[in-house]
C-alpha atoms as a PDB file:
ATOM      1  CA  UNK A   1      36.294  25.183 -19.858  1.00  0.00           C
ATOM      2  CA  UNK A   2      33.679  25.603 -16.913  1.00  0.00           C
ATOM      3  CA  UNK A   3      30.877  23.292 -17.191  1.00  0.00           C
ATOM      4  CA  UNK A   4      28.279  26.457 -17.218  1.00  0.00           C
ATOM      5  CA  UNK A   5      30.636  28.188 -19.985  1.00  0.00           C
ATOM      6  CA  UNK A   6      29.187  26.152 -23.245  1.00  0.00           C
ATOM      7  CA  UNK A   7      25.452  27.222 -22.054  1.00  0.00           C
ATOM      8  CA  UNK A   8      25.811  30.621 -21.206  1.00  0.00           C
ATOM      9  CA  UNK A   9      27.714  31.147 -24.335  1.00  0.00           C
ATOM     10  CA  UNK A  10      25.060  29.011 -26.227  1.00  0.00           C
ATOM     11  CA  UNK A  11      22.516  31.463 -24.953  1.00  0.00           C
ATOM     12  CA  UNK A  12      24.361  34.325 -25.881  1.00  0.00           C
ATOM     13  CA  UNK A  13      25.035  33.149 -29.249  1.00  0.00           C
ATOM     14  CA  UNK A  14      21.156  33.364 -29.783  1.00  0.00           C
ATOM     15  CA  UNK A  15      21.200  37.066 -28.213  1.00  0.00           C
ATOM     16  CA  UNK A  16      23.810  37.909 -31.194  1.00  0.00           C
ATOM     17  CA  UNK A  17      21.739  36.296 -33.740  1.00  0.00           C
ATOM     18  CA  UNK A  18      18.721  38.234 -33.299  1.00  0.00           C
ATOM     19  CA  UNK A  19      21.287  41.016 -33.343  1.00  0.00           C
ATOM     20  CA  UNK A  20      22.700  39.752 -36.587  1.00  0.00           C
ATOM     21  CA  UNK A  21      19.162  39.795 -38.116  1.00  0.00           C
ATOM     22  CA  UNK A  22      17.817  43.628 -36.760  1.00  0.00           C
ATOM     23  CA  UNK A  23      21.494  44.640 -37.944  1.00  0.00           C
ATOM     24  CA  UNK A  24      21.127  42.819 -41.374  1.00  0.00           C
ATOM     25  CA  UNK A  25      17.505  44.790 -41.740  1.00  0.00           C
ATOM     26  CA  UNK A  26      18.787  47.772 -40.983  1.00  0.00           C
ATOM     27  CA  UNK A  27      21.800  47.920 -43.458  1.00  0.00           C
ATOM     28  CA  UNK A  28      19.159  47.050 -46.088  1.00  0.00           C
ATOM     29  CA  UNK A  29      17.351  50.197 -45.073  1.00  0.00           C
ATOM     30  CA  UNK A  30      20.792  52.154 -44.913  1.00  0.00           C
ATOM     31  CA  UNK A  31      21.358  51.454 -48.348  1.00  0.00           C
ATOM     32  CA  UNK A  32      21.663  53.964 -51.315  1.00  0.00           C
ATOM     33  CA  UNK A  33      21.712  56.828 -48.505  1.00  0.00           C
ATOM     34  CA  UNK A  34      24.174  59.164 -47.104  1.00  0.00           C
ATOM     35  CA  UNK A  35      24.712  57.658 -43.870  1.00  0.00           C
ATOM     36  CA  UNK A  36      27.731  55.520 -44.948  1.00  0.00           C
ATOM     37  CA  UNK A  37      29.881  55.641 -41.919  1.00  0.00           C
ATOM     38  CA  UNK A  38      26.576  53.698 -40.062  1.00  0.00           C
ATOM     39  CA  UNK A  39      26.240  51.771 -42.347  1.00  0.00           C
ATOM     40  CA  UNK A  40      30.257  50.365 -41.708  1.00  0.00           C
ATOM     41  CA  UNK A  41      29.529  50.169 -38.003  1.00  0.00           C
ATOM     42  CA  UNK A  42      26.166  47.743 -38.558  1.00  0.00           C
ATOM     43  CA  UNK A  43      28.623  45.983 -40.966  1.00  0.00           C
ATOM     44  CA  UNK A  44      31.321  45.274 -38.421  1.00  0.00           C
ATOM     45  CA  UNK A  45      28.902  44.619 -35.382  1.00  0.00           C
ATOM     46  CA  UNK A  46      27.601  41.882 -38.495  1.00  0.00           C
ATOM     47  CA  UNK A  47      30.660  40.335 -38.714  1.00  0.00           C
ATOM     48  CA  UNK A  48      30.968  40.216 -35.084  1.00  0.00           C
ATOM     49  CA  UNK A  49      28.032  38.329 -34.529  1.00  0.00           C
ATOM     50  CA  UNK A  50      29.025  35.614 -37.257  1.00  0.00           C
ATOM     51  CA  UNK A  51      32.058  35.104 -35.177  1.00  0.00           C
ATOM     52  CA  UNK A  52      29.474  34.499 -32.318  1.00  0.00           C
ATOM     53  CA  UNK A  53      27.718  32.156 -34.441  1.00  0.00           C
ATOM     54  CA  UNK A  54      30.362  29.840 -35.968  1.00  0.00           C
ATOM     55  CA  UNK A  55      32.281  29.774 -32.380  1.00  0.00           C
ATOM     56  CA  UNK A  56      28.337  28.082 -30.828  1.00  0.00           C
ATOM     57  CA  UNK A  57      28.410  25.814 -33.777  1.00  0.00           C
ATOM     58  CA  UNK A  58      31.123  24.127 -32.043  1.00  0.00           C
ATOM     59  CA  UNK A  59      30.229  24.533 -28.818  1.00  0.00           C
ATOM     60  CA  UNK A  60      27.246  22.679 -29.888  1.00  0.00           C
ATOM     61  CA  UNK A  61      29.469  19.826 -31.613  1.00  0.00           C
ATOM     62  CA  UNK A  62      31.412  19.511 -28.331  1.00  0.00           C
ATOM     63  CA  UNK A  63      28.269  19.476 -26.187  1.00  0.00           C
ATOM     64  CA  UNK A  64      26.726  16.480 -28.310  1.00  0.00           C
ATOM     65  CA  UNK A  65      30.294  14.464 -27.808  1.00  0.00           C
ATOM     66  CA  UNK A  66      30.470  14.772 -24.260  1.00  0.00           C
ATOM     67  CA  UNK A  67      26.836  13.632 -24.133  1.00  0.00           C
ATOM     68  CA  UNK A  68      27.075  10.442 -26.360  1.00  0.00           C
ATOM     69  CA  UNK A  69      30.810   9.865 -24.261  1.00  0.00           C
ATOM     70  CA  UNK A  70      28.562  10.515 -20.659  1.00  0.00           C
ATOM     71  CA  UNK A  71      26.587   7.467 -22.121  1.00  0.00           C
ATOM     72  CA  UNK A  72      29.026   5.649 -22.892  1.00  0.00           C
ATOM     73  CA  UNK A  73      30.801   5.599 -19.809  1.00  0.00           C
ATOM     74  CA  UNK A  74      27.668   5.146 -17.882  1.00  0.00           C
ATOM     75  CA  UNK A  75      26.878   2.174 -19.705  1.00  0.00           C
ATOM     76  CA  UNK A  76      30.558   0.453 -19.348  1.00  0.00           C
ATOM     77  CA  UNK A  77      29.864   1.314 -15.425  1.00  0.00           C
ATOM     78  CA  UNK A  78      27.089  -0.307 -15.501  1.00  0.00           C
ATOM     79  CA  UNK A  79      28.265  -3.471 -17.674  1.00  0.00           C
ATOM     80  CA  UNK A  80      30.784  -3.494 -14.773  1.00  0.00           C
ATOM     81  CA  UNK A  81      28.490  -3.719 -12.144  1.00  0.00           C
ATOM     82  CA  UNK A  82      26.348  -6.447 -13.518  1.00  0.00           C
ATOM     83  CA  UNK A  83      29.477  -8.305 -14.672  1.00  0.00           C
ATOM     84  CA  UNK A  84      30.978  -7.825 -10.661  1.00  0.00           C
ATOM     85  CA  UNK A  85      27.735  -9.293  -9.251  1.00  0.00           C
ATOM     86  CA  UNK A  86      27.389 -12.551 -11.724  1.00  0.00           C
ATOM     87  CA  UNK A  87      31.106 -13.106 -10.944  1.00  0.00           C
ATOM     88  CA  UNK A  88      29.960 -13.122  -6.705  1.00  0.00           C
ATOM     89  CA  UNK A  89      27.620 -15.360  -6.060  1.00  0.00           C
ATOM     90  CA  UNK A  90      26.254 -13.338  -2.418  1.00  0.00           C
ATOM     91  CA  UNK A  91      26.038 -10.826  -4.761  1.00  0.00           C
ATOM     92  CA  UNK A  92      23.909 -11.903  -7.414  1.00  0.00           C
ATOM     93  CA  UNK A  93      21.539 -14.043  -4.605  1.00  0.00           C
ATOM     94  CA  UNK A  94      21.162 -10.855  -2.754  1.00  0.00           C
ATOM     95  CA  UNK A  95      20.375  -9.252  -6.178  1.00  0.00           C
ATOM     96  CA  UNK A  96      17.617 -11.333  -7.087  1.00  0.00           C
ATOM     97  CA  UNK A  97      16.241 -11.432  -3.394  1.00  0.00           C
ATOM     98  CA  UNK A  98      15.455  -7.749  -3.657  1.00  0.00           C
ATOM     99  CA  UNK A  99      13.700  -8.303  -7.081  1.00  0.00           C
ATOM    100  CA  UNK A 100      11.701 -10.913  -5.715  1.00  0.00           C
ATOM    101  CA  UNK A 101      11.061  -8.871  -3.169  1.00  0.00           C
ATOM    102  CA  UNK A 102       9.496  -5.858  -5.029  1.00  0.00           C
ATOM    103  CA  UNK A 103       7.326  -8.497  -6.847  1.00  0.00           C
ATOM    104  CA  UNK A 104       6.360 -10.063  -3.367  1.00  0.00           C
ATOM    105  CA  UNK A 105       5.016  -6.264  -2.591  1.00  0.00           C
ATOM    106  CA  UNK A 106       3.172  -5.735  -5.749  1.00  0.00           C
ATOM    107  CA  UNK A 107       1.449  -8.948  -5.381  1.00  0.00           C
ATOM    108  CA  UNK A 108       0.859  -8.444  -1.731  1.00  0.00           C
ATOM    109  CA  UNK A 109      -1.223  -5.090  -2.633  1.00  0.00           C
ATOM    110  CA  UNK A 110      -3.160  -6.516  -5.515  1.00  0.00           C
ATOM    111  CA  UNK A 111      -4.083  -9.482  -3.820  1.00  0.00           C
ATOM    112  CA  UNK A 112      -5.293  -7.423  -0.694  1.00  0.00           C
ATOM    113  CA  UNK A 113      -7.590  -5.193  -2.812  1.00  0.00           C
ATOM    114  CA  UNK A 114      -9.066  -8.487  -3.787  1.00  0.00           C
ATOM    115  CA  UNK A 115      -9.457 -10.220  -0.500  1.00  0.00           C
ATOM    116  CA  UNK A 116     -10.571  -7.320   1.118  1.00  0.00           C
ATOM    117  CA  UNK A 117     -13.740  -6.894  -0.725  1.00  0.00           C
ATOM    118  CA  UNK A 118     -14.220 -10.521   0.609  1.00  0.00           C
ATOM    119  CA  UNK A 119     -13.443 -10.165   3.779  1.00  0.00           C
ATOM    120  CA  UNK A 120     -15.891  -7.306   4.452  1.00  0.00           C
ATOM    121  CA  UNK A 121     -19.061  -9.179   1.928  1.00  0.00           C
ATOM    122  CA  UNK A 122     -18.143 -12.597   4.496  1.00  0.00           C
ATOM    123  CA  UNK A 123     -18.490 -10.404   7.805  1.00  0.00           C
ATOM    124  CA  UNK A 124     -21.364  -9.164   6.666  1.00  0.00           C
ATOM    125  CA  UNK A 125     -22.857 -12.559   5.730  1.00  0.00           C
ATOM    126  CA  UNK A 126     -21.691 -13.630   8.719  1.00  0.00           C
ATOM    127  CA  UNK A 127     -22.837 -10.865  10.934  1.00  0.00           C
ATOM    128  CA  UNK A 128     -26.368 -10.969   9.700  1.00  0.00           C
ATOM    129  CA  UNK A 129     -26.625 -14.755  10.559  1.00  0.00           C
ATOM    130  CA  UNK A 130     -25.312 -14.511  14.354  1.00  0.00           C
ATOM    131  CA  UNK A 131     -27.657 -10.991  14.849  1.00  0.00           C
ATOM    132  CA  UNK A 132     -31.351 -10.737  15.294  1.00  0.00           C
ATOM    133  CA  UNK A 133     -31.859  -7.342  14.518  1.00  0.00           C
ATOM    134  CA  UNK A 134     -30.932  -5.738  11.218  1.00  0.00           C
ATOM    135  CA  UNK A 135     -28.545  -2.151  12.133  1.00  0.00           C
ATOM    136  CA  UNK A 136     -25.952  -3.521  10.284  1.00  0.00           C
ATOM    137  CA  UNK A 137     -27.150  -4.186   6.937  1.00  0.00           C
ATOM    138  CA  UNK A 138     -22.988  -3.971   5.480  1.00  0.00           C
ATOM    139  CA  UNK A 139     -19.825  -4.135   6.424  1.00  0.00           C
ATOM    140  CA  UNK A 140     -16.989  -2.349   4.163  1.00  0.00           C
ATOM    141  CA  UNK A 141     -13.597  -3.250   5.213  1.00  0.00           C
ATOM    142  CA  UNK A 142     -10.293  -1.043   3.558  1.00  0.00           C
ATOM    143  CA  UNK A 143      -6.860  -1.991   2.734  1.00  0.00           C
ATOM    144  CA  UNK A 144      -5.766   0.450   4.926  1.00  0.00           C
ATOM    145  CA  UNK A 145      -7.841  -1.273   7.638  1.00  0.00           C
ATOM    146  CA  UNK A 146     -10.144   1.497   8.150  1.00  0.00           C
ATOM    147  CA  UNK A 147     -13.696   0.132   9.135  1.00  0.00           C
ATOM    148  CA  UNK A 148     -17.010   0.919   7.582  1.00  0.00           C
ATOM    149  CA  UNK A 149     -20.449  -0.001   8.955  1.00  0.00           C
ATOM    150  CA  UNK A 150     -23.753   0.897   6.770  1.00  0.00           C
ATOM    151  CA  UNK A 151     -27.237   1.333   7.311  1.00  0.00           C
ATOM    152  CA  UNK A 152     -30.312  -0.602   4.929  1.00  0.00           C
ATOM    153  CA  UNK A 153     -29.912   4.118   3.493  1.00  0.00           C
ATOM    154  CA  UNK A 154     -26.423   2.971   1.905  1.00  0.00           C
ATOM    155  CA  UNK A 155     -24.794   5.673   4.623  1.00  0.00           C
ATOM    156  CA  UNK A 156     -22.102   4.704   7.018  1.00  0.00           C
ATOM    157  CA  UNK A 157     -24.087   4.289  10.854  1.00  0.00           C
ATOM    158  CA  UNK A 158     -22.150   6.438  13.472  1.00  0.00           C
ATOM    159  CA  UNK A 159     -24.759   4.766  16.184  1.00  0.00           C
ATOM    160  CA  UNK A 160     -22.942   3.606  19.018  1.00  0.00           C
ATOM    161  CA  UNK A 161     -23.477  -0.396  19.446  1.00  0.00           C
ATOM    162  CA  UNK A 162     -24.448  -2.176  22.626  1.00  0.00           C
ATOM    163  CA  UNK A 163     -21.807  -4.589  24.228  1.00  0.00           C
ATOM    164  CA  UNK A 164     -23.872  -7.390  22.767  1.00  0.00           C
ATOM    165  CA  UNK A 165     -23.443  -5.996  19.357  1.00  0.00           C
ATOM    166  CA  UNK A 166     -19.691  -5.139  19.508  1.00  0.00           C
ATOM    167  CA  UNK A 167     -19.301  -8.665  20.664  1.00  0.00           C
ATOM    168  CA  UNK A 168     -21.228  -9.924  17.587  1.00  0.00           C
ATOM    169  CA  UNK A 169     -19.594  -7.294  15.213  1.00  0.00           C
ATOM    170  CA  UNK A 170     -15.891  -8.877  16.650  1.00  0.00           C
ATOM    171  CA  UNK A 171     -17.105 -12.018  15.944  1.00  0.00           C
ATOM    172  CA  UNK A 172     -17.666 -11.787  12.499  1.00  0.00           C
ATOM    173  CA  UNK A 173     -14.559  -9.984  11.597  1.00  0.00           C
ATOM    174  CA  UNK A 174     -12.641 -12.538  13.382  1.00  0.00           C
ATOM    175  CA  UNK A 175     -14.544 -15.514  11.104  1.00  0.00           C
ATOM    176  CA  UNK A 176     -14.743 -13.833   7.960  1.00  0.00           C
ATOM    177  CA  UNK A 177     -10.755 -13.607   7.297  1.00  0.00           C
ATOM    178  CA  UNK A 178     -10.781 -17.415   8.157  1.00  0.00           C
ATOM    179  CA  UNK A 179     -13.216 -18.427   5.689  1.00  0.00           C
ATOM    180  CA  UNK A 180     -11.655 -16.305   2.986  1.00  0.00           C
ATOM    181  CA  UNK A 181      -8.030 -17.379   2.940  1.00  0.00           C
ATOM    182  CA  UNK A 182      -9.478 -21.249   4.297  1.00  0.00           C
ATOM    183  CA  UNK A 183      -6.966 -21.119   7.269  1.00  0.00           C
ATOM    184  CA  UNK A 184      -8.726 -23.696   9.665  1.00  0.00           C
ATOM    185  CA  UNK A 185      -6.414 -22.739  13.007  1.00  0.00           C
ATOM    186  CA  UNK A 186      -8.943 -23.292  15.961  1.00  0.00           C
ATOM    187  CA  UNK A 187     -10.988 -20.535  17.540  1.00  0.00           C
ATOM    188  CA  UNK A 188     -10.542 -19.750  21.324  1.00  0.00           C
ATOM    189  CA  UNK A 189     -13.438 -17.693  22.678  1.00  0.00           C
ATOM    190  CA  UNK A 190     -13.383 -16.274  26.197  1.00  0.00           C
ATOM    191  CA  UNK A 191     -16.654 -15.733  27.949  1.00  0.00           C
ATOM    192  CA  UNK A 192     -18.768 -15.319  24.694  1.00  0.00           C
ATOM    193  CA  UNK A 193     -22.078 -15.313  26.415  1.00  0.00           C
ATOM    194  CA  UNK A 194     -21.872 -12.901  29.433  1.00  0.00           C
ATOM    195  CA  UNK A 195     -23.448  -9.858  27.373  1.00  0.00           C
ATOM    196  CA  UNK A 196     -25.625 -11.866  24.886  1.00  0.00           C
ATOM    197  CA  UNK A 197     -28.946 -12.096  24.774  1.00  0.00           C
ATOM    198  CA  UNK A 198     -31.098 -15.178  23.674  1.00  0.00           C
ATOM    199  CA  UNK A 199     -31.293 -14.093  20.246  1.00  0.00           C
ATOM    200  CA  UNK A 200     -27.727 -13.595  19.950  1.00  0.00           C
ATOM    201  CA  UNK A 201     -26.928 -16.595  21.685  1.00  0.00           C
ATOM    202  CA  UNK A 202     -28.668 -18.726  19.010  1.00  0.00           C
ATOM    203  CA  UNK A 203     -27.271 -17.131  16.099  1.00  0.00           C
ATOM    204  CA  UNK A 204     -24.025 -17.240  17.613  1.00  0.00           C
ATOM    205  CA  UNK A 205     -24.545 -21.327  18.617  1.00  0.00           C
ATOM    206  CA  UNK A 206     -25.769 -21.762  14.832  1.00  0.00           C
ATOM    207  CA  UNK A 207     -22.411 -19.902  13.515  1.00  0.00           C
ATOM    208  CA  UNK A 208     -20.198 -22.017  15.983  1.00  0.00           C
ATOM    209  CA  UNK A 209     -21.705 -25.450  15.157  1.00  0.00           C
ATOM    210  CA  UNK A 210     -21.359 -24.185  11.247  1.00  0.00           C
ATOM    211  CA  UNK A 211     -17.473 -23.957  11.331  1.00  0.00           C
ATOM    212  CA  UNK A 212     -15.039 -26.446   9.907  1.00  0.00           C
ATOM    213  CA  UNK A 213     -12.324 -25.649  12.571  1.00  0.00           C
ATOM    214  CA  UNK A 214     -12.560 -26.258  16.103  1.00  0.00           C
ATOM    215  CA  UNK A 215     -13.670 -23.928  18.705  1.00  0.00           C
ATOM    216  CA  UNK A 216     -12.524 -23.884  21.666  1.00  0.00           C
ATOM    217  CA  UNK A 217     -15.235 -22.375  23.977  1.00  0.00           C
ATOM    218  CA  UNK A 218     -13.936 -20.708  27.271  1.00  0.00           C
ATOM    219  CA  UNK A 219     -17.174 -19.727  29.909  1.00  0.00           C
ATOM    220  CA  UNK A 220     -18.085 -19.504  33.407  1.00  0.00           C
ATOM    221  CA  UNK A 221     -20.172 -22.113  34.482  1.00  0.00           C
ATOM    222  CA  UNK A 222     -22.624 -20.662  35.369  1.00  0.00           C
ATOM    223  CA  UNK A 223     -23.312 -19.354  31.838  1.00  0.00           C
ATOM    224  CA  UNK A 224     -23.311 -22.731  30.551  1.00  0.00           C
ATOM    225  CA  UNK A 225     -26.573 -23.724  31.790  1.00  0.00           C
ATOM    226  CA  UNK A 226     -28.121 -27.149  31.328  1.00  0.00           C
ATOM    227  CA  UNK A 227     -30.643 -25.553  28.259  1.00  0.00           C
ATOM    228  CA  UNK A 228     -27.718 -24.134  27.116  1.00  0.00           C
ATOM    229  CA  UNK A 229     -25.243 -27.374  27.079  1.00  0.00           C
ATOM    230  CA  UNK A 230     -28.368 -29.257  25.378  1.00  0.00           C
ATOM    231  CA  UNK A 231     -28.262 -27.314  22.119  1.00  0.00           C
ATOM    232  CA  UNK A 232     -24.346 -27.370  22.270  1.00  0.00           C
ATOM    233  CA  UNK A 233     -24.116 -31.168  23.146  1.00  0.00           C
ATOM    234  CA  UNK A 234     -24.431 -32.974  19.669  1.00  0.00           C
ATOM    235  CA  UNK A 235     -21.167 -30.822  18.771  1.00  0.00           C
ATOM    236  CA  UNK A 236     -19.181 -31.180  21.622  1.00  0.00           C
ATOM    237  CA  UNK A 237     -15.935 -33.336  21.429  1.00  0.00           C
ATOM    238  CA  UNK A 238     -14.856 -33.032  25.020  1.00  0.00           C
ATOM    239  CA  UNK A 239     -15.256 -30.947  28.285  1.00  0.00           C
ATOM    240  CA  UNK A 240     -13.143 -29.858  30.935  1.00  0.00           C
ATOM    241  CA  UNK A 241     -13.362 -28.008  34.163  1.00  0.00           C
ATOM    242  CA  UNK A 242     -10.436 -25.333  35.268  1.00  0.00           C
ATOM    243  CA  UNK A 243     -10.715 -24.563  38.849  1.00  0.00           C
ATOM    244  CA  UNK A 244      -8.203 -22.339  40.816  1.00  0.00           C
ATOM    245  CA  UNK A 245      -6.210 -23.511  43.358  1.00  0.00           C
ATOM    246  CA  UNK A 246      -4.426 -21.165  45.813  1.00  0.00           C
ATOM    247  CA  UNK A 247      -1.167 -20.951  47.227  1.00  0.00           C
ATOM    248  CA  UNK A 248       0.989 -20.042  50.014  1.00  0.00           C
ATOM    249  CA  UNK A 249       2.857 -17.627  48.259  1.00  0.00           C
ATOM    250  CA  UNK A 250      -0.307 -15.721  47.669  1.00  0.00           C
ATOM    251  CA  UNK A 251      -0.428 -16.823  43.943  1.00  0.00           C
ATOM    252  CA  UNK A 252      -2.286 -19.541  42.266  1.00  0.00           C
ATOM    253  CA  UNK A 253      -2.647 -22.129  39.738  1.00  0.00           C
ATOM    254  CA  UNK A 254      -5.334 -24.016  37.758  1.00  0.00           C
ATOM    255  CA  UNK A 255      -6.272 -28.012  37.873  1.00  0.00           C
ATOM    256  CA  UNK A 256      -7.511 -29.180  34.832  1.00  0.00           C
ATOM    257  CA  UNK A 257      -9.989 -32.441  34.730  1.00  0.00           C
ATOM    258  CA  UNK A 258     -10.887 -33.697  31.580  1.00  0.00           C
ATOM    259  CA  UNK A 259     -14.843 -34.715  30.954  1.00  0.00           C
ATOM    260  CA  UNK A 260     -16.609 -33.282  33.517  1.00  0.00           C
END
């Protein structure tokens, strides 16, 4: 039997018994009159429709076996399958690797909506100590990465920021992941102090001499004046001086001497 044969039957097997029912009414109302010969047509389209009726009973019966068999079968194939990868052990390891996975993922994304939240409250912390003036009063960051900077109105600023700022701004969002998740790696700044100005420069100095790792501070020299060097001295470990030395081949190289 065609796999759509049980349904379309099935459906007309309700057609018929809503026949069955307007014939059955209407041989009630046929009744005690003259119209006999009707009345034995309504009969036999009746008995018609019962045939209809007891033939989707079993079409019904057969459709609930094959279902509860479908089932069953699935279930042995899967039995099968688990039983195949306990009996191979690449199997089973690779197996319980991709669960682990999947629960390596969920915990990823919960535990970035959390440290997010951080992240952004600790650059903004942290951006309010280094800066002298107030534009950024917050600083939202997303788990999609997306950016926000606010204003002391609660709205997100669309003002363009000065080098000096940007600077400042990078700074921050380069500390505040540090401090959250406590990873102590060294910072390496490159020329930190060409676009800053004095009030910068101190809150930047203050942040600097503030942080557990070390810092590794590259500058021209002639940024690193002596009122400079003063305030930086008492947390200074060790200088060196990289000069550039040039070649015949048109290249060069740098010579590195150590507390100069």
């Amino acid at each position: 039997m065609p796999q759509e044969q049980p349904g379309t039957l099935l459906a007309e097997n309700d057609k018929h018994e809503a026949e069955h029912k307007r014939i059955s009414a209407e041989i009630e109302a046929l009744k005690g009159t003259n119209k006999d010969e009707l009345v034995e047509q309504l009969k036999t389209a009746n008995e018609e429709t019962e045939k209809y009726k007891e033939r989707a009973g079993h079409l019904k019966s057969n459709v609930i076996r094959q279902e509860k068999e479908h089932q069953r079968l699935q279930k042995e194939v899967e039995d099968l399958q688990n039983a195949i990868s306990d009996s191979n052990p690449k199997l089973l390891k690779s197996r319980r690797a991709g669960e682990v996975d999947k629960v390596i993922v969920r915990l990823t994304e919960e535990l970035l909506k959390k440290k997010v939240n951080k992240v952004g409250e600790a650059a903004t912390r942290i951006n309010r100590a280094i800066a002298h003036d107030d534009r950024i009063d917050r600083i939202r960051v997303e788990t999609d990465g997306h950016m926000g900077l606010f204003g002391k109105d609660g709205y997100e600023s669309r003002v363009d920021l000065s080098a000096g700022q940007m600077q400042i701004l990078i700074m921050s969002l380069v500390s505040a992941p540090a401090e959250v998740i406590r990873y102590h790696a060294p910072f390496i700044i490159d020329t930190p102090l060409a676009r800053l100005d004095e009030g910068h420069r101190g809150g930047l100095f203050k942040h600097w001499c503030g942080l557990e790792q070390q810092v590794i501070l590259l500058s021209q020299d002639t940024k690193i004046t002596a009122e400079v060097y003063k305030r930086l001295e008492p947390h200074v470990c060790r200088t060196c001086l990289v000069e550039a030395q040039s070649l015949n081949s048109a290249g060069a190289r740098s010579r590195v001497s150590a507390d100069v």
